[in-house]
N, C-alpha and C. Protein backbone atom coordinates (compact mmCIF):
# COMPACT_ATOMS: atom_id res chain seq x y z
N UNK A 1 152.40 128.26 29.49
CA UNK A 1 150.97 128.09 29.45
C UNK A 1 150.57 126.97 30.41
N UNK A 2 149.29 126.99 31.11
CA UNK A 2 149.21 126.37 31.88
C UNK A 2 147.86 125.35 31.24
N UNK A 3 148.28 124.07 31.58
CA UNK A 3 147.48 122.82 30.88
C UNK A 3 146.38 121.76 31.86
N UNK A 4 145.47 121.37 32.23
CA UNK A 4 144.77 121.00 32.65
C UNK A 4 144.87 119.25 32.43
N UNK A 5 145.60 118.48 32.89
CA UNK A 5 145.28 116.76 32.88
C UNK A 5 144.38 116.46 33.30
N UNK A 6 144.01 115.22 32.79
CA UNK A 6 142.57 114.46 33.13
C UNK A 6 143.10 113.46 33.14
N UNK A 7 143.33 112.01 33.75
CA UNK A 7 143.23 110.74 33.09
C UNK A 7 142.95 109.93 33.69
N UNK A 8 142.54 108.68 32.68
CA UNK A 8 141.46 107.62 32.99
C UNK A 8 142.19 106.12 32.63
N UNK A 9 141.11 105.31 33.46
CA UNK A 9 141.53 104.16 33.50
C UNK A 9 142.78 103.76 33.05
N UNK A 10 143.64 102.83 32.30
CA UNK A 10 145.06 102.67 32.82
C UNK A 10 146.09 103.82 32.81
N UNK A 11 145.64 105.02 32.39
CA UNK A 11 146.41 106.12 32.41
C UNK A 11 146.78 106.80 33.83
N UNK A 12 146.04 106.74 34.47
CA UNK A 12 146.11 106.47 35.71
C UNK A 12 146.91 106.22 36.48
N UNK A 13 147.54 105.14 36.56
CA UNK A 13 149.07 104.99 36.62
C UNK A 13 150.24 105.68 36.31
N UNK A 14 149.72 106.64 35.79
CA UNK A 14 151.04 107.75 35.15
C UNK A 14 151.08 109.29 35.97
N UNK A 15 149.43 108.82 36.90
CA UNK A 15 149.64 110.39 37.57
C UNK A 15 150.44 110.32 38.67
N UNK A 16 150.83 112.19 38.89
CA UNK A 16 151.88 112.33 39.86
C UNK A 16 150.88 112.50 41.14
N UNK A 17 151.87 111.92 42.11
CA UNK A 17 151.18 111.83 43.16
C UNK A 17 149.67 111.14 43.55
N UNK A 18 149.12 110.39 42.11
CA UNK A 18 148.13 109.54 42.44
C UNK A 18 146.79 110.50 41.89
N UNK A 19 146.93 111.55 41.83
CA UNK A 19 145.77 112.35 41.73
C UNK A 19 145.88 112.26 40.26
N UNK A 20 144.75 112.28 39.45
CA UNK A 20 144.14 111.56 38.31
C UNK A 20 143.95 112.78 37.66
N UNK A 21 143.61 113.92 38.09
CA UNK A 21 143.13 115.55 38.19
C UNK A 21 144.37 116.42 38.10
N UNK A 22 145.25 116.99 37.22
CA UNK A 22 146.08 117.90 37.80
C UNK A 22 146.24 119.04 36.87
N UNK A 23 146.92 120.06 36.92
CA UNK A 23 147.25 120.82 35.89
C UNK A 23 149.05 121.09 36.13
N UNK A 24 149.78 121.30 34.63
CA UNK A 24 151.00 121.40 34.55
C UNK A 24 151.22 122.83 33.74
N UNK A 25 152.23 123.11 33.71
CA UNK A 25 152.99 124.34 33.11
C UNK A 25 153.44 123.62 31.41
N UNK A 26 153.63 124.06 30.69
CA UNK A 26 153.99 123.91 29.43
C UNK A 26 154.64 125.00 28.13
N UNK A 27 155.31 124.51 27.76
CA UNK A 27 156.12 126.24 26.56
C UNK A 27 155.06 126.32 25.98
N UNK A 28 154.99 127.86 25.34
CA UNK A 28 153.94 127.99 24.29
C UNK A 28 154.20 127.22 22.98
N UNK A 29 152.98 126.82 22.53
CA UNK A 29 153.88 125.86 21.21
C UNK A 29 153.54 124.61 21.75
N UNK A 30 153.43 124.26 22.91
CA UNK A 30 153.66 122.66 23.30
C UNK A 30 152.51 121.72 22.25
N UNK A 31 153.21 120.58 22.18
CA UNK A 31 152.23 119.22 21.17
C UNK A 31 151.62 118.29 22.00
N UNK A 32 150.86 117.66 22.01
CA UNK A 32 150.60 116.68 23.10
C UNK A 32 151.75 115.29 22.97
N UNK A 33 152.01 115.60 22.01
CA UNK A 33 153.44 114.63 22.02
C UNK A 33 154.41 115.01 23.21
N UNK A 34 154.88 116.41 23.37
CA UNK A 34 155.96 116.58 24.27
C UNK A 34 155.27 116.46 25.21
N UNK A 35 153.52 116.87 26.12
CA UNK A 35 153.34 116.46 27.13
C UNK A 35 153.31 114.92 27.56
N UNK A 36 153.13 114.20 26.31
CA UNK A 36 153.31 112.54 26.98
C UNK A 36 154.77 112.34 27.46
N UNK A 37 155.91 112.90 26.35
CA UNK A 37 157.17 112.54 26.75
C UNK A 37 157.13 113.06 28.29
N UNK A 38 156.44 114.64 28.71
CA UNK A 38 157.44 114.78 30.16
C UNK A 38 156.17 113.66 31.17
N UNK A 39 155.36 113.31 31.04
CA UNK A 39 155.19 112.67 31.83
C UNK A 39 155.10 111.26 32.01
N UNK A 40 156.11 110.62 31.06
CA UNK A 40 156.41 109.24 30.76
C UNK A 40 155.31 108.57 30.45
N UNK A 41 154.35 109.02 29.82
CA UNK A 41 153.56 107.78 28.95
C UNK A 41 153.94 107.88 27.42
N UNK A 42 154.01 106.36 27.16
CA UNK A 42 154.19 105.95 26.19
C UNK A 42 153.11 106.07 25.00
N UNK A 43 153.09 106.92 24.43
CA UNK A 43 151.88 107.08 23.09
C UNK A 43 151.24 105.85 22.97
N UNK A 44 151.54 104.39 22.52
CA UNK A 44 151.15 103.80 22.48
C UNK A 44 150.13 102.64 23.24
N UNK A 45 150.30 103.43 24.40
CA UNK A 45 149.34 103.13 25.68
C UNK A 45 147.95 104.00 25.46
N UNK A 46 147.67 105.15 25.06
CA UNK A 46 147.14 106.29 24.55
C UNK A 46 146.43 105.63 23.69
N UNK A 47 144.75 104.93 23.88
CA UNK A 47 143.36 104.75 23.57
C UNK A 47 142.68 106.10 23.20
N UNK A 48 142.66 106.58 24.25
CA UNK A 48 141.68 107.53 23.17
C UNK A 48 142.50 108.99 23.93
N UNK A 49 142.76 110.13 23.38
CA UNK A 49 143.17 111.70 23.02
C UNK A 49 142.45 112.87 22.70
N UNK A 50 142.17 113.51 24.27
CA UNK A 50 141.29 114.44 23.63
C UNK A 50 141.14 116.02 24.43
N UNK A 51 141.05 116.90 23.55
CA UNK A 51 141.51 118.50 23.80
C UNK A 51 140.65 119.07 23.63
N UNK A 52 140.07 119.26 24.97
CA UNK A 52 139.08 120.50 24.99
C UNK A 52 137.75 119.62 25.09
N UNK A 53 137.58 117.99 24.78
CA UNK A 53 137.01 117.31 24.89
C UNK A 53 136.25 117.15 23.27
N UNK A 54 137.83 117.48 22.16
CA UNK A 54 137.46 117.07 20.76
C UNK A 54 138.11 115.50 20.65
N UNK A 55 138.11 114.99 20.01
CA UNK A 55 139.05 113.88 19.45
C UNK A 55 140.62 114.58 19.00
N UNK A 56 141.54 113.81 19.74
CA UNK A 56 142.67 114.69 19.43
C UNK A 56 142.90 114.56 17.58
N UNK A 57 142.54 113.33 17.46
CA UNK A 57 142.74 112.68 15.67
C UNK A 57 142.24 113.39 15.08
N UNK A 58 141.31 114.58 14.94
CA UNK A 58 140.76 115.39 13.98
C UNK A 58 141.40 116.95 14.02
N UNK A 59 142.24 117.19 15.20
CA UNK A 59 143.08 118.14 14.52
C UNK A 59 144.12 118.51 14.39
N UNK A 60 144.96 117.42 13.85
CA UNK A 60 146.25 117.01 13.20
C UNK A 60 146.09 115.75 12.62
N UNK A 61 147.50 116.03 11.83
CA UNK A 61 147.65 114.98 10.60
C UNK A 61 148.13 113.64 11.88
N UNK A 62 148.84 113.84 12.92
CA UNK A 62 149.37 112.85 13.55
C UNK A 62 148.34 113.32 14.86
N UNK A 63 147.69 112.54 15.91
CA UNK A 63 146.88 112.91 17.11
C UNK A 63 147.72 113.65 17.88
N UNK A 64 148.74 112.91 17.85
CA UNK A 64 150.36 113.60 19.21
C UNK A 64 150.95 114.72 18.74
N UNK A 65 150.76 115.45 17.26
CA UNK A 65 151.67 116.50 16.77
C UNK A 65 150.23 117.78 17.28
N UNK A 66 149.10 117.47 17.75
CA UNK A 66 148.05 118.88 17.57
C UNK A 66 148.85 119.81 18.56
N UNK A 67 149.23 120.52 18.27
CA UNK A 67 149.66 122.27 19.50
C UNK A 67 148.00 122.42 19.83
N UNK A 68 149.09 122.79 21.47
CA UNK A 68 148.09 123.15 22.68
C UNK A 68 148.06 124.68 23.17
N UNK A 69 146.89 125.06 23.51
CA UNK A 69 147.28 126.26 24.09
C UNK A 69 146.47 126.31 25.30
N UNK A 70 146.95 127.26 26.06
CA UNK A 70 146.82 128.18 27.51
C UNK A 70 145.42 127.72 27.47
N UNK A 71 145.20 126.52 28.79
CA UNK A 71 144.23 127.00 29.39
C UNK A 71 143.25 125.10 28.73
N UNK A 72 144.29 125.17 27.72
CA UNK A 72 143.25 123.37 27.38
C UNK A 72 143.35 122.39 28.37
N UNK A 73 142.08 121.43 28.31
CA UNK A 73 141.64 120.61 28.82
C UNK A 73 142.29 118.92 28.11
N UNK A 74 143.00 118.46 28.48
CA UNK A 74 143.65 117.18 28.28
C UNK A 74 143.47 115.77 28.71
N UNK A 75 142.75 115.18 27.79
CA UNK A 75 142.25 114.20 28.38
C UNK A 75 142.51 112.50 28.18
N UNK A 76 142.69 111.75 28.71
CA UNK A 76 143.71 110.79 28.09
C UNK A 76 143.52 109.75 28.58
N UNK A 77 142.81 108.38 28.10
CA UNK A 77 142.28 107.41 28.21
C UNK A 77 143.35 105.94 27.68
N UNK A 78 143.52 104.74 28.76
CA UNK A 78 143.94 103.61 27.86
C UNK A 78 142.29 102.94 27.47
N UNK A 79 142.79 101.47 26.86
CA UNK A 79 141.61 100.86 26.43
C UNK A 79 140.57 100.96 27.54
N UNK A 80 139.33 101.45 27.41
CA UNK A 80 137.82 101.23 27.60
C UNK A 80 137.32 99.43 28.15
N UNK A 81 137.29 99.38 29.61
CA UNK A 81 136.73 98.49 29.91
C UNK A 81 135.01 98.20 29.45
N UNK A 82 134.77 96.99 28.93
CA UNK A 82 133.49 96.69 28.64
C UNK A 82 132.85 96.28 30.24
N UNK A 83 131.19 96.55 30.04
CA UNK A 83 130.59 96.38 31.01
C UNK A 83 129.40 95.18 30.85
N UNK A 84 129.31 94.27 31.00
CA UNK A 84 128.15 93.36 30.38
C UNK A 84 126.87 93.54 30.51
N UNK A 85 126.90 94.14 31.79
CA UNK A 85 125.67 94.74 32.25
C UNK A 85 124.61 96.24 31.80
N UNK A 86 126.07 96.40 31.09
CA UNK A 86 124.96 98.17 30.40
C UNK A 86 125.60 98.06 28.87
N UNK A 87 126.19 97.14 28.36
CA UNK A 87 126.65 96.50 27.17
C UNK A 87 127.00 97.62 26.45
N UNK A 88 128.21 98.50 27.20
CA UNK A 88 128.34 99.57 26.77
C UNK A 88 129.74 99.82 27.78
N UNK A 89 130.87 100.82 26.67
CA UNK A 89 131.64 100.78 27.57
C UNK A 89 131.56 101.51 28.94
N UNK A 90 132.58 101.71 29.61
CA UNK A 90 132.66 102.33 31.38
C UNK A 90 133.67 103.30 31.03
N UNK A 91 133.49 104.37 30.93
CA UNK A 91 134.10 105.60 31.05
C UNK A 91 133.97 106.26 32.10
């Protein structure tokens, strides 16, 4: 199945080739747990998780155990820089 990455601010650092935008191949079945393992981020870097552009935390008991399928949108944020000026975060 083919998966759609997104990622933002310090996640960023984890894309291949620099591009922030990519899409990967994945088994059917895949968790967003096994996509962090193949692309070496550490869960715990992982601010905010989100599929299809839900909160990954609302559909699974664990955020990293939700199964993905063909064609989702993956989106994957570290901590949210504050902005003083629009006193609101910068996404």
């Amino acid at each position: 199945m083919k998966l759609e990455i997104r990622l933002y601010n310090s996640m960023q650092r984890y894309a291949p080739d620099g591009r922030a935008r990519f899409a990967i191949e994945a088994g059917p079945g895949s968790t967003l747990r096994e996509v962090l393992h193949r692309l070496q981020i550490p869960a715990g870097q992982v601010f905010i998780a989100l599929r299809n552009g839900v909160n990954a935390e609302l559909l699974a008991d664990d955020r990293f155990d939700a199964r993905l399928a063909d064609g989702d949108a993956i989106a994957l944020s570290g901590p949210i820089p504050w902005s003083r000026g629009y006193s609101s975060p910068v996404i």
